[in-house]
N, C-alpha and C. Protein backbone atom coordinates (compact mmCIF):
# COMPACT_ATOMS: atom_id res chain seq x y z
N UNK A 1 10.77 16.08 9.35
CA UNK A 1 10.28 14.73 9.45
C UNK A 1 10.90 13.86 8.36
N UNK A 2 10.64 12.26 8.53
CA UNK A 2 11.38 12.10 7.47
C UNK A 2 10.58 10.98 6.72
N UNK A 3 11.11 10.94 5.37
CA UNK A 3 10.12 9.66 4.36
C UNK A 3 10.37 8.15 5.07
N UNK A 4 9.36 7.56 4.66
CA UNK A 4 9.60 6.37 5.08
C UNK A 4 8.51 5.43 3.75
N UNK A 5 9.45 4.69 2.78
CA UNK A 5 8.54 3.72 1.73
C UNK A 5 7.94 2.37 2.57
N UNK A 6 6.66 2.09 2.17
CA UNK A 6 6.02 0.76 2.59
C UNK A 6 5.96 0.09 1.14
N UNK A 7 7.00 -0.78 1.10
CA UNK A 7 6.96 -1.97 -0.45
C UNK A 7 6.27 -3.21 0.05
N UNK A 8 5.04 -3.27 -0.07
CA UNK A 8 4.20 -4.43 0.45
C UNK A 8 4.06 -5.05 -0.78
N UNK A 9 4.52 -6.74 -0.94
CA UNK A 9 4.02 -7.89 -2.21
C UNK A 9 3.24 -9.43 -1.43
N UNK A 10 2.61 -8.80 -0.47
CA UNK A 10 1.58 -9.63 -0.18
C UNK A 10 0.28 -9.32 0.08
N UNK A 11 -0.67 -9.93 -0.78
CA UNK A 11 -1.90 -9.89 -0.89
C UNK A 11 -3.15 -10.59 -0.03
N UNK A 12 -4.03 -10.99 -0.71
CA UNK A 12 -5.10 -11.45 0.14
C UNK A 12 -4.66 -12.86 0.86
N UNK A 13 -3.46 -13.74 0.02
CA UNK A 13 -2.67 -15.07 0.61
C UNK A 13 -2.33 -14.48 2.04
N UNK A 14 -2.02 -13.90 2.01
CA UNK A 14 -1.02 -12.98 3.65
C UNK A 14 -1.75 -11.74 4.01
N UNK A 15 -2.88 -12.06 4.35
CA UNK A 15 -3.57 -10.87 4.84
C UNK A 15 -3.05 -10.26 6.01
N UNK A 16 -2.62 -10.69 7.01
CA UNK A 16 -2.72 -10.67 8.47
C UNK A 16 -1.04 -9.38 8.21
N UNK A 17 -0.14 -9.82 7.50
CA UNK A 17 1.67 -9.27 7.07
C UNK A 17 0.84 -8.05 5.93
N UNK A 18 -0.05 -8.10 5.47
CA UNK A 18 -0.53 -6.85 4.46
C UNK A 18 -1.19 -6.03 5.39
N UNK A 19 -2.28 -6.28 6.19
CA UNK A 19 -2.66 -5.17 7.24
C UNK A 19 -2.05 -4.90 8.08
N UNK A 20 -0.57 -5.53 9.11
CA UNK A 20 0.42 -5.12 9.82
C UNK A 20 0.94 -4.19 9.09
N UNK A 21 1.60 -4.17 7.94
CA UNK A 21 2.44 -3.29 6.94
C UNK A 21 1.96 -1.72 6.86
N UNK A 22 0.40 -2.09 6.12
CA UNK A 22 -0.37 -0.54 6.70
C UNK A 22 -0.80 -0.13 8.31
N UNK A 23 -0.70 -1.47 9.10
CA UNK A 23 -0.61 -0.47 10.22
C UNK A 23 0.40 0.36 10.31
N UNK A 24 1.61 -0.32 10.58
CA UNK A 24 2.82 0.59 10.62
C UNK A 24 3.16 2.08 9.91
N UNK A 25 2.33 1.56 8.50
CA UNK A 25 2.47 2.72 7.44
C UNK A 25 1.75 4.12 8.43
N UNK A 26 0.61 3.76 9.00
CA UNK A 26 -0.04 4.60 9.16
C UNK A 26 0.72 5.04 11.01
N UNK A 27 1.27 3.88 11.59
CA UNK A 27 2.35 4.20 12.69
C UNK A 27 2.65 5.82 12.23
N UNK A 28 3.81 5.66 11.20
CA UNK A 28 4.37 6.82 10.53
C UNK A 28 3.94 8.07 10.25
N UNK A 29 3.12 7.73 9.43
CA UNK A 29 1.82 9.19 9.20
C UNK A 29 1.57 9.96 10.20
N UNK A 30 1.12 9.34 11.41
CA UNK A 30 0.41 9.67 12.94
C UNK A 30 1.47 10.41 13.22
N UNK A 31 2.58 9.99 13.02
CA UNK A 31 3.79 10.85 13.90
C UNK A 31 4.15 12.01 12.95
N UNK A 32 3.72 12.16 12.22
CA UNK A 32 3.80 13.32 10.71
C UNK A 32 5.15 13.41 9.76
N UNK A 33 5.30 11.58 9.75
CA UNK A 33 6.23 11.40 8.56
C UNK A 33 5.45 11.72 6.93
N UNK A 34 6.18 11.61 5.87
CA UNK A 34 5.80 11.62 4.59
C UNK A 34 5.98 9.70 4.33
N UNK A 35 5.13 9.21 4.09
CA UNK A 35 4.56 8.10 3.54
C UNK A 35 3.96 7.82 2.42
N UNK A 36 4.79 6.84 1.79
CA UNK A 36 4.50 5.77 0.71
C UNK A 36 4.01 4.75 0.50
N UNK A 37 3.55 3.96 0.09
CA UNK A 37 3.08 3.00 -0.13
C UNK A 37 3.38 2.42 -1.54
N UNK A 38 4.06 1.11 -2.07
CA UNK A 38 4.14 0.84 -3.09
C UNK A 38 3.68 -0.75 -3.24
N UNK A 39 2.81 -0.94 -4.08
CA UNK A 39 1.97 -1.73 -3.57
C UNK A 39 2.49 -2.47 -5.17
N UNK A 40 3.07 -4.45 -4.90
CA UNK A 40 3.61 -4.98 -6.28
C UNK A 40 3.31 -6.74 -5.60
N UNK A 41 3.19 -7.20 -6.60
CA UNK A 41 2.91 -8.69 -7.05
C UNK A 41 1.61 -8.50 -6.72
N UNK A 42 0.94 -9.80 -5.72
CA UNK A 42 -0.16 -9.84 -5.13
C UNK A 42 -1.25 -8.83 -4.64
N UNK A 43 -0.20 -7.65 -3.84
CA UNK A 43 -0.54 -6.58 -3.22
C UNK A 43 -1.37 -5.92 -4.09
N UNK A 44 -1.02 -6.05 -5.40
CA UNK A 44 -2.03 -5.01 -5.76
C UNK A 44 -3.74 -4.98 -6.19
N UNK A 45 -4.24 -6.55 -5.32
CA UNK A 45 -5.15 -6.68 -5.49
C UNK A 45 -6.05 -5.74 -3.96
N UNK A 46 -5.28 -5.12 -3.44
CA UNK A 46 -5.41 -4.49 -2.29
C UNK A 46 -6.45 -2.78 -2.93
N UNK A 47 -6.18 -2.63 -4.37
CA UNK A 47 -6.58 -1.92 -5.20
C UNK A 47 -8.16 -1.53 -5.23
N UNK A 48 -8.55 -2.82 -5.12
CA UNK A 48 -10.03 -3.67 -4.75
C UNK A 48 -10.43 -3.33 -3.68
N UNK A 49 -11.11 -1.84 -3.13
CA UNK A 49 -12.20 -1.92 -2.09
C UNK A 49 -12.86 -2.85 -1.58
N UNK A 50 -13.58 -2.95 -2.39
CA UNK A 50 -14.72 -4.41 -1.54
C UNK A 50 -13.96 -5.24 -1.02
N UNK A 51 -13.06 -6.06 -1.36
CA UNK A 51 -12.05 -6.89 -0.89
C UNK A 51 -11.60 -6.83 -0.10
N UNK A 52 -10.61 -5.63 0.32
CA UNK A 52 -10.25 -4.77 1.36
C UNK A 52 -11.43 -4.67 2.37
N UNK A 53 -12.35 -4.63 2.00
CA UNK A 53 -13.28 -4.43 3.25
C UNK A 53 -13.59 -5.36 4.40
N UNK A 54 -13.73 -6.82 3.12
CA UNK A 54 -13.58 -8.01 3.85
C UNK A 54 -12.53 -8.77 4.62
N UNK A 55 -11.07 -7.81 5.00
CA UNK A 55 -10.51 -8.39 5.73
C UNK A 55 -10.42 -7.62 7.04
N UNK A 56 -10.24 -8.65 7.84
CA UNK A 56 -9.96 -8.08 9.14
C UNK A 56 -9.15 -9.13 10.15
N UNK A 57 -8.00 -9.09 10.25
CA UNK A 57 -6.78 -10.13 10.94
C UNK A 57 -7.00 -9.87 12.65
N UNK A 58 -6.77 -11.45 13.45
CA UNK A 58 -7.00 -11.21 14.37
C UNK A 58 -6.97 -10.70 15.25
N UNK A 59 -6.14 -9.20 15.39
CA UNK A 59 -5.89 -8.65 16.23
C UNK A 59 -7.23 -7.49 15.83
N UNK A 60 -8.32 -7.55 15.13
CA UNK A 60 -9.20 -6.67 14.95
C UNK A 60 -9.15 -5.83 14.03
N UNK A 61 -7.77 -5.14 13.49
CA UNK A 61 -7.79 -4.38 12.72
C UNK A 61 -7.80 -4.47 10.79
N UNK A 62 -8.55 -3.91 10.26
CA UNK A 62 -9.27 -4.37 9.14
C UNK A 62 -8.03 -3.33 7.82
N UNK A 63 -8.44 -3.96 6.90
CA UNK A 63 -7.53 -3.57 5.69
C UNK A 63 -7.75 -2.54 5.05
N UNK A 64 -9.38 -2.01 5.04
CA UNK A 64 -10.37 -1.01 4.36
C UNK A 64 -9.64 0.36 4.81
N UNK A 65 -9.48 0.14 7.04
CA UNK A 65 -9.35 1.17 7.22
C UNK A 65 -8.01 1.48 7.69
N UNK A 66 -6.93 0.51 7.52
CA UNK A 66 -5.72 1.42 7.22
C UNK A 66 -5.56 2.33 5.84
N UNK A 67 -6.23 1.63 4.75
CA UNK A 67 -6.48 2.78 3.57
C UNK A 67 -6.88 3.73 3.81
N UNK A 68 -8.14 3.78 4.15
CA UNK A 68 -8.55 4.82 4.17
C UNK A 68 -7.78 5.90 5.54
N UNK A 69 -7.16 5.32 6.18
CA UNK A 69 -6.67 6.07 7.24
C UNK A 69 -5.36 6.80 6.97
N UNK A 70 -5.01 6.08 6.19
CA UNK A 70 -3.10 6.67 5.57
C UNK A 70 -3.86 7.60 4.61
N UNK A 71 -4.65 7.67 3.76
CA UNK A 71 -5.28 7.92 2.48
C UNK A 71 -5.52 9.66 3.26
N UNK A 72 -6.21 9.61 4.23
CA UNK A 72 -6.47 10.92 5.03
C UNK A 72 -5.35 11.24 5.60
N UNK A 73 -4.42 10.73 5.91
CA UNK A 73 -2.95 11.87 6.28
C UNK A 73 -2.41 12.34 5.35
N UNK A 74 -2.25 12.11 4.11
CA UNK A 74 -2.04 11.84 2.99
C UNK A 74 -0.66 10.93 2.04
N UNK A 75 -0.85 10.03 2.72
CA UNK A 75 -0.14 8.75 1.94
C UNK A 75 -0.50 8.46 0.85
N UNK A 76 0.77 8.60 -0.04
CA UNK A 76 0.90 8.33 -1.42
C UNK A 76 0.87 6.86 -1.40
N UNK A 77 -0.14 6.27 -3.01
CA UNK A 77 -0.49 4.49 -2.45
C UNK A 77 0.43 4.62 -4.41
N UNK A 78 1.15 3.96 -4.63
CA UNK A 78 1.37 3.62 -5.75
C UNK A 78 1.44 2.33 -6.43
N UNK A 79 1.16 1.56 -7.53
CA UNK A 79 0.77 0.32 -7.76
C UNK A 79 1.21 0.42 -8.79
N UNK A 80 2.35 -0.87 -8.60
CA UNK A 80 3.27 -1.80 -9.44
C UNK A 80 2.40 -1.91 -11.11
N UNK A 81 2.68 -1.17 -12.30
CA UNK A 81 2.05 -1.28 -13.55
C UNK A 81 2.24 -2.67 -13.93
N UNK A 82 3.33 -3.51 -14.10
CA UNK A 82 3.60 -4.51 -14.89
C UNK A 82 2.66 -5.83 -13.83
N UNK A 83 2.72 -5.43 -12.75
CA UNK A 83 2.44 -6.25 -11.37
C UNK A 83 0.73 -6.33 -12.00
N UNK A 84 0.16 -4.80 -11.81
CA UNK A 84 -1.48 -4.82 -11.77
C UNK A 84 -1.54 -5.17 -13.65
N UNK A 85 -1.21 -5.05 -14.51
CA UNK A 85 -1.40 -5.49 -15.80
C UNK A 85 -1.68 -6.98 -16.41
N UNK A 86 -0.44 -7.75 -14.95
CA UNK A 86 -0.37 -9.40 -15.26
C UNK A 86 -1.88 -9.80 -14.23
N UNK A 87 -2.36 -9.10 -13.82
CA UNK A 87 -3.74 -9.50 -12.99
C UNK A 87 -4.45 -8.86 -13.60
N UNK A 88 -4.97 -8.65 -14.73
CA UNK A 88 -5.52 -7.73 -15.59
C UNK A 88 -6.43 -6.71 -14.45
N UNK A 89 -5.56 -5.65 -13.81
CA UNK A 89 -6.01 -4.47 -13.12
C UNK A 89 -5.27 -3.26 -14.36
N UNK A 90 -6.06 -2.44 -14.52
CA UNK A 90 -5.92 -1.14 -15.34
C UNK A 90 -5.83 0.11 -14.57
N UNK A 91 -5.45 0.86 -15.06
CA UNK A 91 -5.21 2.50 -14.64
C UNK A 91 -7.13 2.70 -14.05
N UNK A 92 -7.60 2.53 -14.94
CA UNK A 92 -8.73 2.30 -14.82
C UNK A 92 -9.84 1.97 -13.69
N UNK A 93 -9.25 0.98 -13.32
CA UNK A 93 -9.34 0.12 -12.44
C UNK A 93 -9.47 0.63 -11.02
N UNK A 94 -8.23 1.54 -10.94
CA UNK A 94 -7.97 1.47 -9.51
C UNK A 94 -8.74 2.96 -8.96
N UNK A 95 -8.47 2.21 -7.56
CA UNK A 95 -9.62 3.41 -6.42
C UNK A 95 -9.27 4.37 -6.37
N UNK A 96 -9.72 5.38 -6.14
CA UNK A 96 -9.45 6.63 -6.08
C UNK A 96 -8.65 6.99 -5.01
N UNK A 97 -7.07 7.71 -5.09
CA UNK A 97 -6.13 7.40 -3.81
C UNK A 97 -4.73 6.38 -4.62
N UNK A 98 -5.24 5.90 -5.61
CA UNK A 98 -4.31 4.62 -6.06
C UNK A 98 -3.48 5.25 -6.95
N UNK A 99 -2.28 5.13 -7.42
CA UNK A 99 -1.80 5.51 -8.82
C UNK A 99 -0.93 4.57 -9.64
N UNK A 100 -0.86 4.57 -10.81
CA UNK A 100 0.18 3.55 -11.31
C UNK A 100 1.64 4.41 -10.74
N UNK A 101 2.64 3.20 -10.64
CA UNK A 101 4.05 3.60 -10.52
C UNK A 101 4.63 2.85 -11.33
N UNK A 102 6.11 3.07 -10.94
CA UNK A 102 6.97 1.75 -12.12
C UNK A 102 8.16 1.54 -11.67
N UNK A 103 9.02 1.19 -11.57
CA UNK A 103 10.12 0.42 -10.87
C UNK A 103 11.14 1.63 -11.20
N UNK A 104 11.13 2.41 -11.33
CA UNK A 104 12.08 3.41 -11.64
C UNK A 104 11.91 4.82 -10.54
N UNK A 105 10.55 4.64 -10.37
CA UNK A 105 9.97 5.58 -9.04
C UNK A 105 10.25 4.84 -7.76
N UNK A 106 10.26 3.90 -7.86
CA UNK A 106 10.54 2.79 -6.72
C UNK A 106 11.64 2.91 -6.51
N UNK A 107 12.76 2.65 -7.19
CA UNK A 107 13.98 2.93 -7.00
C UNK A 107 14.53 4.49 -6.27
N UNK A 108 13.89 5.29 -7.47
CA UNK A 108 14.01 6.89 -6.52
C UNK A 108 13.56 7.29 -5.14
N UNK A 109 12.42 6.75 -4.85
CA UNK A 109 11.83 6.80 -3.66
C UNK A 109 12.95 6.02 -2.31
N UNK A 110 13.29 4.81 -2.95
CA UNK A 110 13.71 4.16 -2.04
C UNK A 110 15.45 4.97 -1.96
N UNK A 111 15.58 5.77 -2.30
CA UNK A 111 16.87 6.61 -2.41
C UNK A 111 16.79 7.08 -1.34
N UNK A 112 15.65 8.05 -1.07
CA UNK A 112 15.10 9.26 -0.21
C UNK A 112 14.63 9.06 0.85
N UNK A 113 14.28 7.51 1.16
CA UNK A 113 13.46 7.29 1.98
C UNK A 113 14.27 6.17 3.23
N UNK A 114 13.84 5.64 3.95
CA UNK A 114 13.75 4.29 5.32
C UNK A 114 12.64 3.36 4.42
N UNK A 115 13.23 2.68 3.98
CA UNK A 115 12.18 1.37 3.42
C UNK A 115 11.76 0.30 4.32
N UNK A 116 10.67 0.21 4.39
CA UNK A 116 10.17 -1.68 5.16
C UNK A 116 9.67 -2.09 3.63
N UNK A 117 9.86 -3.56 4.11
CA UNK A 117 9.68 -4.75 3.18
C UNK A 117 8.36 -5.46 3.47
N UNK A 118 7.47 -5.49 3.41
CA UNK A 118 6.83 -6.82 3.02
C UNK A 118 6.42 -7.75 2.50
């Protein structure tokens, strides 16, 4: 099977292009690719459960549960450090499933992998 990175940098501004992104992500998974997620600028307010819960774009499908749905195939979610730091989000911070990354893993990943952009 093969990797495929999801670099999503739109947040709650672009909800509707942030829950398409994890649909797709989770497209991938279903078919039993290895999936990424690298989550930078905005995106990483996606970090935020509750938040996540409250969206849902018009085609019905909600933001909570592409997380949690990639999260159970097991999609790696990684989040932009310098990105979640300038929004004062911490290691701390984030949900369980989340991890800090850094532009140097990003780069490697995107070596190995089929990247989409959002």
């Amino acid at each position: 099977m093969a990797k495929f990175l999801f670099v999503l940098s739109r947040g709650p501004e672009d909800a509707t292009r942030a829950v398409r992104a994890l649909f797709l992500a989770k497209v991938a998974a279903n078919k039993g690719h290895e999936v990424t997620v690298f989550l930078l600028d905005d995106a990483v307010y996606w970090t935020n459960l509750g938040l996540a819960e409250k969206v849902r774009i018009p085609t019905g499908d909600a933001m909570l549960d592409q997380i949690r749905e990639l999260q159970a195939k097991g999609a790696r979610f990684l989040v932009c450090k310098p990105c979640a730091d300038a929004r004062l989000i911490s290691g701390d911070d984030l949900a369980p499933g989340f991890e800090i990354g850094v532009a140097g893993a990003l780069i490697d990943l995107a070596v190995e992998s089929k990247v989409f952009s959002f």
